[in-house]
C-alpha atoms as a PDB file:
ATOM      1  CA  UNK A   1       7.050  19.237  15.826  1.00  0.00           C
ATOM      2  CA  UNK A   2       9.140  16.757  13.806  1.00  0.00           C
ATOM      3  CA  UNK A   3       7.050  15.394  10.678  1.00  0.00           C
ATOM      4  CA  UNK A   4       7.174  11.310  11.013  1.00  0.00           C
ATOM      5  CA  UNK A   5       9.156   9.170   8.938  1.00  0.00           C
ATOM      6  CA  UNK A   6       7.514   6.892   6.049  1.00  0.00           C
ATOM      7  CA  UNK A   7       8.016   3.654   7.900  1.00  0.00           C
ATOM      8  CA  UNK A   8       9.263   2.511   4.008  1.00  0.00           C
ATOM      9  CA  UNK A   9      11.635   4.920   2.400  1.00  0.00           C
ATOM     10  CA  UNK A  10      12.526   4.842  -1.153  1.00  0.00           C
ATOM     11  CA  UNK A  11      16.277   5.473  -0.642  1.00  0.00           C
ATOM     12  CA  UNK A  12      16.536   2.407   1.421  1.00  0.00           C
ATOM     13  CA  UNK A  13      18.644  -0.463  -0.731  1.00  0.00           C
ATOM     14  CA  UNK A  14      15.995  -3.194  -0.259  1.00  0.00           C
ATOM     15  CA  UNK A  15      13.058  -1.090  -1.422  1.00  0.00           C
ATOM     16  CA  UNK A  16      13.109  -1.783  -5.178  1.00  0.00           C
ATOM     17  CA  UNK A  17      12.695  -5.677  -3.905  1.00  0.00           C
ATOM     18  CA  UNK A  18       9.533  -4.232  -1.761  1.00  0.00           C
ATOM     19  CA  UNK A  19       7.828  -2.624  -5.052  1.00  0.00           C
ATOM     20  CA  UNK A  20       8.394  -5.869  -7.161  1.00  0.00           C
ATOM     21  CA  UNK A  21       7.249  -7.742  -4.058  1.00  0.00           C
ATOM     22  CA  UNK A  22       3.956  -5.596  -3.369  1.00  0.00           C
ATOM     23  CA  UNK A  23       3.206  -5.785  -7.263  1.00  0.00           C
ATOM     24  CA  UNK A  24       3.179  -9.472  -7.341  1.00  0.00           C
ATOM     25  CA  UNK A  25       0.739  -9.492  -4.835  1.00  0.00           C
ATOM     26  CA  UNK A  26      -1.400  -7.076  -5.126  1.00  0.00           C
ATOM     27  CA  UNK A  27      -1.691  -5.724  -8.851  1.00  0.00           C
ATOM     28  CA  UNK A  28      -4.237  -8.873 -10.126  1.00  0.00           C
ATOM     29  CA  UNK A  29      -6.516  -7.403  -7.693  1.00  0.00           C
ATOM     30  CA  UNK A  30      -5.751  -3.975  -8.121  1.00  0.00           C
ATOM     31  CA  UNK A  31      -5.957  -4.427 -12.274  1.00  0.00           C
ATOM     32  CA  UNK A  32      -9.678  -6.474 -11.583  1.00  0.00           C
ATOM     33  CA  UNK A  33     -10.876  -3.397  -9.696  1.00  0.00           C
ATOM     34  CA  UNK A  34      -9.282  -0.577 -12.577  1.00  0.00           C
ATOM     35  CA  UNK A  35     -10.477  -2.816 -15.358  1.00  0.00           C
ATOM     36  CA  UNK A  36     -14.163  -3.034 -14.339  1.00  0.00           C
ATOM     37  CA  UNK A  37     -14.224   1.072 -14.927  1.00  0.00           C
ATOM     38  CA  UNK A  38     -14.501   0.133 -18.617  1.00  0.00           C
ATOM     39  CA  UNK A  39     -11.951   1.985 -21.614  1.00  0.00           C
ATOM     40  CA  UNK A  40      -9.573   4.203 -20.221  1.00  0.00           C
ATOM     41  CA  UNK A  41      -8.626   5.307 -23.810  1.00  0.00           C
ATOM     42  CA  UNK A  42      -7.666   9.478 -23.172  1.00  0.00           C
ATOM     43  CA  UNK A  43      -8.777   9.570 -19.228  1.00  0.00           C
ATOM     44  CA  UNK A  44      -6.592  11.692 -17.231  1.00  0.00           C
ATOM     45  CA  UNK A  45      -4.948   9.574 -14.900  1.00  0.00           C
ATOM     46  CA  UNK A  46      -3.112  10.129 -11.720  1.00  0.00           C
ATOM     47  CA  UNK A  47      -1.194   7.280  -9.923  1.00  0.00           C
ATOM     48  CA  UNK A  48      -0.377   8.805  -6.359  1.00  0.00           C
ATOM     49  CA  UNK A  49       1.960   7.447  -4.074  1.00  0.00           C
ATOM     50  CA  UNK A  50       3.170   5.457  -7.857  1.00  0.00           C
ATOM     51  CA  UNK A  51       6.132   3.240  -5.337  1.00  0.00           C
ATOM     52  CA  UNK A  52       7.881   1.075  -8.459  1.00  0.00           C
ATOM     53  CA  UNK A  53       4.862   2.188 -10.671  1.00  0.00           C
ATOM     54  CA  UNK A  54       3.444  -0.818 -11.969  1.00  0.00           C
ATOM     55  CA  UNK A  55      -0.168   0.396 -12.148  1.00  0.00           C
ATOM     56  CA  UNK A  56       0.787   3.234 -13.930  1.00  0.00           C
ATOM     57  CA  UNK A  57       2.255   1.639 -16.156  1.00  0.00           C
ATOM     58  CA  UNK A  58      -1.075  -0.752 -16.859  1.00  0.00           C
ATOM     59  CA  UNK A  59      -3.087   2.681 -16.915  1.00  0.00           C
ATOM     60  CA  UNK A  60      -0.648   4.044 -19.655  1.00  0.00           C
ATOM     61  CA  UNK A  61      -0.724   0.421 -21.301  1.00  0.00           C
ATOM     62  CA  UNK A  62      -4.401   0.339 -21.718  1.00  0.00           C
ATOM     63  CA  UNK A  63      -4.483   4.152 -23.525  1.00  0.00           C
ATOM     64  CA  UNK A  64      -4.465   6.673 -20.228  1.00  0.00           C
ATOM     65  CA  UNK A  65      -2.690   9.741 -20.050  1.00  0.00           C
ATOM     66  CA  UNK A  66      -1.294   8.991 -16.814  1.00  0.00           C
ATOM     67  CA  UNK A  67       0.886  11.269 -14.100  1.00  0.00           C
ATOM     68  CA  UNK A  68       3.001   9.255 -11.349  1.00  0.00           C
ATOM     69  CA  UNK A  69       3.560  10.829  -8.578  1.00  0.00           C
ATOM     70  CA  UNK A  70       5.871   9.768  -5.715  1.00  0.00           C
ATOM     71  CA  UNK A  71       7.581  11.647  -2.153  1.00  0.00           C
ATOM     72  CA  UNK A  72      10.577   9.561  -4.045  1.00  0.00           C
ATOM     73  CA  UNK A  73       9.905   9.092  -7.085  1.00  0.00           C
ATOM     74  CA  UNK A  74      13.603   7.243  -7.896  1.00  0.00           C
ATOM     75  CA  UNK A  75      11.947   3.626  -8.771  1.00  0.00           C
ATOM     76  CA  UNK A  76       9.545   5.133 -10.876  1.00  0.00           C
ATOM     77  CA  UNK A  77      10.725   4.092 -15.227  1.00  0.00           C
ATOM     78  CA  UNK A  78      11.137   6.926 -17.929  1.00  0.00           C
ATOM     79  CA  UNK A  79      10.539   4.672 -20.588  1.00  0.00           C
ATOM     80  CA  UNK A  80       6.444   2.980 -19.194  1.00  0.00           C
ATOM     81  CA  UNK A  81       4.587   5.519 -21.068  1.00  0.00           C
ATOM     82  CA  UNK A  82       3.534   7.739 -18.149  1.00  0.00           C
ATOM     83  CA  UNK A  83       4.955  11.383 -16.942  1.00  0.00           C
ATOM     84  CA  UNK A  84       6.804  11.805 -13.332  1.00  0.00           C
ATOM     85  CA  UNK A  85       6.076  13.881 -11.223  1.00  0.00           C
ATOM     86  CA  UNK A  86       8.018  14.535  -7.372  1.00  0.00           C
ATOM     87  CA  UNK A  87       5.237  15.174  -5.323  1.00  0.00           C
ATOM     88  CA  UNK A  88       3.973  14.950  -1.930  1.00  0.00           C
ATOM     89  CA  UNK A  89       0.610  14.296  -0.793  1.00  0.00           C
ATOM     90  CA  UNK A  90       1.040  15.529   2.414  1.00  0.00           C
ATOM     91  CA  UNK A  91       1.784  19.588   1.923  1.00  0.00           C
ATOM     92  CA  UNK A  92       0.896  20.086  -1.820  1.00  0.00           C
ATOM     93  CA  UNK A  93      -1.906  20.180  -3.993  1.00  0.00           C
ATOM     94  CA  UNK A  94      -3.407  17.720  -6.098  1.00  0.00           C
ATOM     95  CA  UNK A  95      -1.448  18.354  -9.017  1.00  0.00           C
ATOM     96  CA  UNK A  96      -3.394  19.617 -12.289  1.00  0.00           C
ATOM     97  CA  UNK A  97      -6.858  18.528 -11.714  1.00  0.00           C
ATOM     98  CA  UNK A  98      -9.489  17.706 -12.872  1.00  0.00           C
ATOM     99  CA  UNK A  99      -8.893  14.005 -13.185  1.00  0.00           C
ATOM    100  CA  UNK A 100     -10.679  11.015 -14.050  1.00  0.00           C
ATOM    101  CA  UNK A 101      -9.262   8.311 -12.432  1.00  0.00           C
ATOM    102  CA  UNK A 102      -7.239   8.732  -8.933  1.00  0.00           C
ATOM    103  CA  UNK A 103      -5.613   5.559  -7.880  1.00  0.00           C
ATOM    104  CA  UNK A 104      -3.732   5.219  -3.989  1.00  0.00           C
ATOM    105  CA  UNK A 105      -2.507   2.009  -3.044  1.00  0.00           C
ATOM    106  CA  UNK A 106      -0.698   1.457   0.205  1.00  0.00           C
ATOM    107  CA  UNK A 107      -0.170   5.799   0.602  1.00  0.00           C
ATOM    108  CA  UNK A 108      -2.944   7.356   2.972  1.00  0.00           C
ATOM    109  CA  UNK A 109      -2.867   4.747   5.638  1.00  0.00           C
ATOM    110  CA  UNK A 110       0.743   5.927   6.002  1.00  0.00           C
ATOM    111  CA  UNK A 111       0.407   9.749   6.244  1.00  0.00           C
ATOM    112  CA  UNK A 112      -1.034  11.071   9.423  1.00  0.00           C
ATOM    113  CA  UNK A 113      -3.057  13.509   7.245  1.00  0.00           C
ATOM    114  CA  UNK A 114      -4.854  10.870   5.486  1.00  0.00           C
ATOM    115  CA  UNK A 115      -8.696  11.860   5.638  1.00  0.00           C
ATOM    116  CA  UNK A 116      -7.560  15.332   4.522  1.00  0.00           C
ATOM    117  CA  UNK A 117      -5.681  14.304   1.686  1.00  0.00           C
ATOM    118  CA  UNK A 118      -8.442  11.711   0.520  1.00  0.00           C
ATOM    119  CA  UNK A 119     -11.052  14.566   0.847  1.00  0.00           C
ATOM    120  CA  UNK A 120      -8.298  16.623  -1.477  1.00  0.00           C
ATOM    121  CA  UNK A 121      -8.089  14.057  -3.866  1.00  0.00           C
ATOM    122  CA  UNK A 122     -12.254  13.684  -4.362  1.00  0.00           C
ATOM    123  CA  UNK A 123     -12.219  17.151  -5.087  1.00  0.00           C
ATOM    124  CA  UNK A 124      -9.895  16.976  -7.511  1.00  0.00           C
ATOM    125  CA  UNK A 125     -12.080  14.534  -9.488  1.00  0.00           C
ATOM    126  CA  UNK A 126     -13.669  15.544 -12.679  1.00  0.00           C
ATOM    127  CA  UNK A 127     -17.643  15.100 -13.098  1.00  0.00           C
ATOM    128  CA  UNK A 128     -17.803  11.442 -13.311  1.00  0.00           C
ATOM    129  CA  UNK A 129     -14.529  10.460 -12.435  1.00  0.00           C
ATOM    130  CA  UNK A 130     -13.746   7.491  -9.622  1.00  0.00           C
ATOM    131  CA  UNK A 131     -11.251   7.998  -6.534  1.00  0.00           C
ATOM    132  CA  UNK A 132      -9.774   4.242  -6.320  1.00  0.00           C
ATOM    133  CA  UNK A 133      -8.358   3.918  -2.663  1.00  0.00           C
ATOM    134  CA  UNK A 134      -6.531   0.315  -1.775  1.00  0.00           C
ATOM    135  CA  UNK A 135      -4.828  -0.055   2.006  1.00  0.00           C
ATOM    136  CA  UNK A 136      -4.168  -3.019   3.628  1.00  0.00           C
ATOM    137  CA  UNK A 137      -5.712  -3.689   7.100  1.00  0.00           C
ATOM    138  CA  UNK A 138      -3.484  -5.308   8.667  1.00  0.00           C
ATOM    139  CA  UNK A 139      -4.393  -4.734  12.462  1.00  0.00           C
ATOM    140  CA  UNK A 140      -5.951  -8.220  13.022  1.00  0.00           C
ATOM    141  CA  UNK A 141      -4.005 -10.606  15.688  1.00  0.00           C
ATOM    142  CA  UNK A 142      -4.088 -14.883  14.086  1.00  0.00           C
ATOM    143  CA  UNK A 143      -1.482 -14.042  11.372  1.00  0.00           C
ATOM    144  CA  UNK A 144      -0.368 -18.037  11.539  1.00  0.00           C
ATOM    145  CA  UNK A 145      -2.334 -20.626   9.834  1.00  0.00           C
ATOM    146  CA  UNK A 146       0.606 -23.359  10.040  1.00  0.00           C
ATOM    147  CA  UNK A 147       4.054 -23.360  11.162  1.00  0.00           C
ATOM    148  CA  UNK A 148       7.121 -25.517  11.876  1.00  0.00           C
ATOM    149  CA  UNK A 149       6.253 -25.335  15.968  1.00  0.00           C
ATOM    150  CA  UNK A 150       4.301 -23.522  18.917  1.00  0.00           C
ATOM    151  CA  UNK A 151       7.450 -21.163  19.297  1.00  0.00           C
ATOM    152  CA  UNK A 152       7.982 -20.454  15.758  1.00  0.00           C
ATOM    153  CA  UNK A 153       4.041 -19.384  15.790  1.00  0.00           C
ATOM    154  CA  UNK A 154       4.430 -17.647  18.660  1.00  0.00           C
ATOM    155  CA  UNK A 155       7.393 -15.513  17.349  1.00  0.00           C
ATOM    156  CA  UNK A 156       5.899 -14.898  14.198  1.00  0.00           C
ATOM    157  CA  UNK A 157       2.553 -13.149  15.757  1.00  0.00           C
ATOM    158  CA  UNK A 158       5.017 -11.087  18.412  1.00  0.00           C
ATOM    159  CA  UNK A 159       6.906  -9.796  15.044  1.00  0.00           C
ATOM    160  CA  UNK A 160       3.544  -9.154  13.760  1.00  0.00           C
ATOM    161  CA  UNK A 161       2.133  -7.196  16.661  1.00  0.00           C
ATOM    162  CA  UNK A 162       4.825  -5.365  17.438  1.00  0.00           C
ATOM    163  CA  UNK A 163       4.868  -4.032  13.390  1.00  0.00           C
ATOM    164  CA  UNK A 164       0.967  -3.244  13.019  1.00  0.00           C
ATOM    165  CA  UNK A 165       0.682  -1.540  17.337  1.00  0.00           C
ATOM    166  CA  UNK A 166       4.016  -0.160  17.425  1.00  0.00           C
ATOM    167  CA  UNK A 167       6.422   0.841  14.629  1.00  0.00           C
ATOM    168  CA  UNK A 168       3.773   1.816  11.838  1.00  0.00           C
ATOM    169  CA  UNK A 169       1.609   3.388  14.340  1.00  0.00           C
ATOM    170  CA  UNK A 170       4.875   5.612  15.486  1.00  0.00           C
ATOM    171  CA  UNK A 171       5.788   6.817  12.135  1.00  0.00           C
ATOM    172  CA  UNK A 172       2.210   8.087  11.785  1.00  0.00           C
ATOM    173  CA  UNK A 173       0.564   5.306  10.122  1.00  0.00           C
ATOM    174  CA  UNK A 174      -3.194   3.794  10.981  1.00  0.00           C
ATOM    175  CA  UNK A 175      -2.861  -0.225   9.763  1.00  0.00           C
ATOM    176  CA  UNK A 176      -6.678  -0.481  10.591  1.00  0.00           C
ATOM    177  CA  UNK A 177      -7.485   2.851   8.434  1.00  0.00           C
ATOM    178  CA  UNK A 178      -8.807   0.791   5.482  1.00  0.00           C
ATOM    179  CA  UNK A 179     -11.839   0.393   7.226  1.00  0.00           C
ATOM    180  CA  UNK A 180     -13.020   4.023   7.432  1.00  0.00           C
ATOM    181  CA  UNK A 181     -12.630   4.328   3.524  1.00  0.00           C
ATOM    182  CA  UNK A 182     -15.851   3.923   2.375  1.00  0.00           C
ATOM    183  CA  UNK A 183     -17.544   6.188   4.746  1.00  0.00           C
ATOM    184  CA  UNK A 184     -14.976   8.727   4.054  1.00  0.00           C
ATOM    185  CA  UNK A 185     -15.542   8.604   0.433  1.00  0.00           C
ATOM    186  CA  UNK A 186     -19.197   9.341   1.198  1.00  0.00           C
ATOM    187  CA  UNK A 187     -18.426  12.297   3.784  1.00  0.00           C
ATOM    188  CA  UNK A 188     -16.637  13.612   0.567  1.00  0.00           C
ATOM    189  CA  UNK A 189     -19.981  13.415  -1.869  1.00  0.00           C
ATOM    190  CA  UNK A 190     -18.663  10.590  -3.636  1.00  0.00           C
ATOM    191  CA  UNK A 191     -21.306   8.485  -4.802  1.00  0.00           C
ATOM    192  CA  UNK A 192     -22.179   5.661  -5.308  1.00  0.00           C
ATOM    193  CA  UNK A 193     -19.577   3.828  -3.510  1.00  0.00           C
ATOM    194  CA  UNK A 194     -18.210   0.212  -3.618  1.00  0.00           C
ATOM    195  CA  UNK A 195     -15.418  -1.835  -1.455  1.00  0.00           C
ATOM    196  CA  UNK A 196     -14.335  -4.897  -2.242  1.00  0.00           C
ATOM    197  CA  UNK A 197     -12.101  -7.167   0.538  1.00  0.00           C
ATOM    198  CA  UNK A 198      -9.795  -9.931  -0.447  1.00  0.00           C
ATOM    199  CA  UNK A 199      -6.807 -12.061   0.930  1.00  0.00           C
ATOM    200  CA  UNK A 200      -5.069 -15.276   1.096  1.00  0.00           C
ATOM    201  CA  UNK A 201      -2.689 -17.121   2.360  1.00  0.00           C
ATOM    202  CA  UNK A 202       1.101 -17.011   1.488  1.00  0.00           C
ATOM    203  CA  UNK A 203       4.020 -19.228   2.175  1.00  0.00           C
ATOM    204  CA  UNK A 204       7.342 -18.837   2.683  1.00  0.00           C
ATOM    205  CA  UNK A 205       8.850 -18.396  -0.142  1.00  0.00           C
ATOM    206  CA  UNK A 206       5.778 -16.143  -1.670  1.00  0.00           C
ATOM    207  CA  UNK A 207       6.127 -12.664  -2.426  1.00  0.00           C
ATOM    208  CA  UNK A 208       3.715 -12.222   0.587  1.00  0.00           C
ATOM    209  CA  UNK A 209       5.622 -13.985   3.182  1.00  0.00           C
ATOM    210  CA  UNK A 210       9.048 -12.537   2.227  1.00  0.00           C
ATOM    211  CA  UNK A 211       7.827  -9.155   2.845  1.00  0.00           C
ATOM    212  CA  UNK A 212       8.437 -10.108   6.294  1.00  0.00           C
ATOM    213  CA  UNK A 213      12.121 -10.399   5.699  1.00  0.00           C
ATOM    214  CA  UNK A 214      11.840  -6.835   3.751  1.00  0.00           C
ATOM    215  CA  UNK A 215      10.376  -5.419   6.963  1.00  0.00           C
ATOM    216  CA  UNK A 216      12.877  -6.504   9.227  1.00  0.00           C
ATOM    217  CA  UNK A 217      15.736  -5.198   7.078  1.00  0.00           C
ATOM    218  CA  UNK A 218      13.690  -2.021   6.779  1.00  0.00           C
ATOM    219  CA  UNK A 219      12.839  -1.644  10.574  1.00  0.00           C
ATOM    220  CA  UNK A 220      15.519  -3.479  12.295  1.00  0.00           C
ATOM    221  CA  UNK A 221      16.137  -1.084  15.066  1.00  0.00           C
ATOM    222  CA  UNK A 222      12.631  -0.495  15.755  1.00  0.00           C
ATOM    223  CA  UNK A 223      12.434  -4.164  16.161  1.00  0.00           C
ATOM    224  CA  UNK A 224      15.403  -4.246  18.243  1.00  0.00           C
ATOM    225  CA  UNK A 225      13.843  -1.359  20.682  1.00  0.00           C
ATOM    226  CA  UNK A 226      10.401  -3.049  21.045  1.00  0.00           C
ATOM    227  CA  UNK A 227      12.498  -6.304  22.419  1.00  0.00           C
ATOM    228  CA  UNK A 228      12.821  -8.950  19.586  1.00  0.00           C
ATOM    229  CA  UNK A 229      16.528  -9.708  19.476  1.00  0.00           C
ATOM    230  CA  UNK A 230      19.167 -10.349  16.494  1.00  0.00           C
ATOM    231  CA  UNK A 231      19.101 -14.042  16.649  1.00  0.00           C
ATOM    232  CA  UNK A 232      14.894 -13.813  16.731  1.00  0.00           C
ATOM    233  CA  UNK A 233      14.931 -11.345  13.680  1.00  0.00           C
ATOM    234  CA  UNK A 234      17.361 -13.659  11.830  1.00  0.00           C
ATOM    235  CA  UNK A 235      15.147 -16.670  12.452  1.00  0.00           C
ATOM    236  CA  UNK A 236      12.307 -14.376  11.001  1.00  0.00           C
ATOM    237  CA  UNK A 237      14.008 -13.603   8.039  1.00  0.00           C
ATOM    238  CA  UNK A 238      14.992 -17.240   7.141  1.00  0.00           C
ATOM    239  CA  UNK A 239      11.042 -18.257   7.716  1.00  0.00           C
ATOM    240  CA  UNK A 240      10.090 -16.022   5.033  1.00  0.00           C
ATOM    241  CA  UNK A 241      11.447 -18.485   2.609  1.00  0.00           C
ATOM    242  CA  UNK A 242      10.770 -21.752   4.669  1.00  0.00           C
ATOM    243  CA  UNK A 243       7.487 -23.064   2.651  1.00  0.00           C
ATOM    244  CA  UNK A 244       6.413 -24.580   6.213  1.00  0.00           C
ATOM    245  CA  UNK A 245       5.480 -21.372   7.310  1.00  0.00           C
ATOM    246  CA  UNK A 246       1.957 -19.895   6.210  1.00  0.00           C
ATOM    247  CA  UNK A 247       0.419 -16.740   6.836  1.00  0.00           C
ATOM    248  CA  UNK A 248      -2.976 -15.333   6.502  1.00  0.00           C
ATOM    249  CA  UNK A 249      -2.374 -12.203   3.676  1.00  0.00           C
ATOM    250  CA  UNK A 250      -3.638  -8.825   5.086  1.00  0.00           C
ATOM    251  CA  UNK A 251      -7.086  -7.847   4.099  1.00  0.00           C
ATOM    252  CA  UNK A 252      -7.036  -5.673   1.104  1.00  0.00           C
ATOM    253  CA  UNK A 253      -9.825  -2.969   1.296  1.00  0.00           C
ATOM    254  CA  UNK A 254     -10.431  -1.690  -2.563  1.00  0.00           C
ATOM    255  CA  UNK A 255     -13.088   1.717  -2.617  1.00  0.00           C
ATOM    256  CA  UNK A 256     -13.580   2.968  -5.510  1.00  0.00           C
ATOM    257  CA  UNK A 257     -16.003   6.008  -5.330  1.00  0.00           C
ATOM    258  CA  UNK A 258     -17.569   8.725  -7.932  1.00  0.00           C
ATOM    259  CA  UNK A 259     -17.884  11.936  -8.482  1.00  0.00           C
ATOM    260  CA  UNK A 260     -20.911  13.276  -9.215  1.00  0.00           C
END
């Protein structure tokens, strides 16, 4: 059976814009959550799934001996303080354990063998150490919260749906997974375990809402097949920097659970 494809691949041209994009959004949170886990002066680190590997840069910043690991790992830096390593989730190990910290942000919602691999990556945990598990859940309808028009609205949700019950879904991805986290991390023996929710809203123009754009260029075709048209797509991509369009940001889902 043919493995599905990552819905983002690193070898497409826009995807360096999609790291700096996802790290202006999401690292504040991401750095609250990793910052509450007190000094991180000589903890083994392991950023998996890195993408343009700002986090692992933070964890190397703040005195972690950190590995970043990526299916891709092309947009990953030599010079951040943190070693490389091409890896994928999916098929291999957990590099090198013990660990202790494991951060995944935006990976296991992605790979169809996500429980597995999160049950993988708790093992690999040292005594004490915290698996850190971020997703987006993203499979809620009422994406507008003000618009140009009805139509424009209307178009915007139909891009929207057909994204989070169509194209992620067929390339093996769960937008909704985020949700089953927490009592995964528990199944595992983690414990205690925490989750923390947040979002807000993000105009066009916003890191946030241009994603929208970067998803279109990524996915035209799919887009094309599931009956939006070129004209519709190119309106799309021009809301993403009209300021009169605002969007409700997905819900981040941040689990952090230990090892006992």
């Amino acid at each position: 059976m043919t493995r599905p494809r990552y819905s983002f691949d690193n070898d497409d041209a826009i995807a360096a814009d999609r790291h700096r994009m996802l790290a202006e959004v999401l690292d504040p949170f991401t750095i609250e959550r990793l910052s509450a886990l007190g000094d991180l002066t000589g903890r083994r680190c392991l950023e998996a799934g890195a993408g343009g590997g700002s986090i692992a840069a933070w964890l190397a910043g703040r005195g972690g001996s950190v590995l970043a690991t990526d299916l891709n790992p092309r947009h990953l830096r030599t010079d951040e303080g943190y070693t490389i390593l091409r890896h994928d989730l999916g098929t291999e190990p957990v590099p090198d354990p013990p660990w202790d910290l494991i951060h995944a942000r935006l990976v296991l919602s992605h790979l169809p063998a996500r429980a597995a691999i999160l049950d993988r990556l708790a093992a690999a945990l040292a005594p004490g150490g915290t698996l850190v598990v971020e997703e987006w859940v993203s499979a809620y309808r009422g994406l507008v919260l003000a618009a140009p028009g009805a139509a424009t609205a209307e178009l915007v949700e139909r891009y929207h749906d057909i994204l989070v019950g169509h194209l992620l879904p067929g390339n093996g991805g769960d937008p909704g997974w985020g949700r089953a986290v927490h009592g995964a991390m528990l199944a595992a023996g983690l414990s205690p375990v925490s989750t923390e929710i947040r979002a807000s809203s993000w105009a066009g123009g916003s890191a946030g809402a241009r994603l929208i754009a970067v998803n279109i260029e990524q996915l035209r075709p799919g887009f094309l097949a599931a009956g939006l048209t070129e004209p519709e797509l190119d309106e799309l991509t021009r809301l993403a920097d009209d300021p009169r369009l605002v969007i409700r940001g997905h819900l981040t889902y941040s689990t952090a659970g230990t090892a006992g």
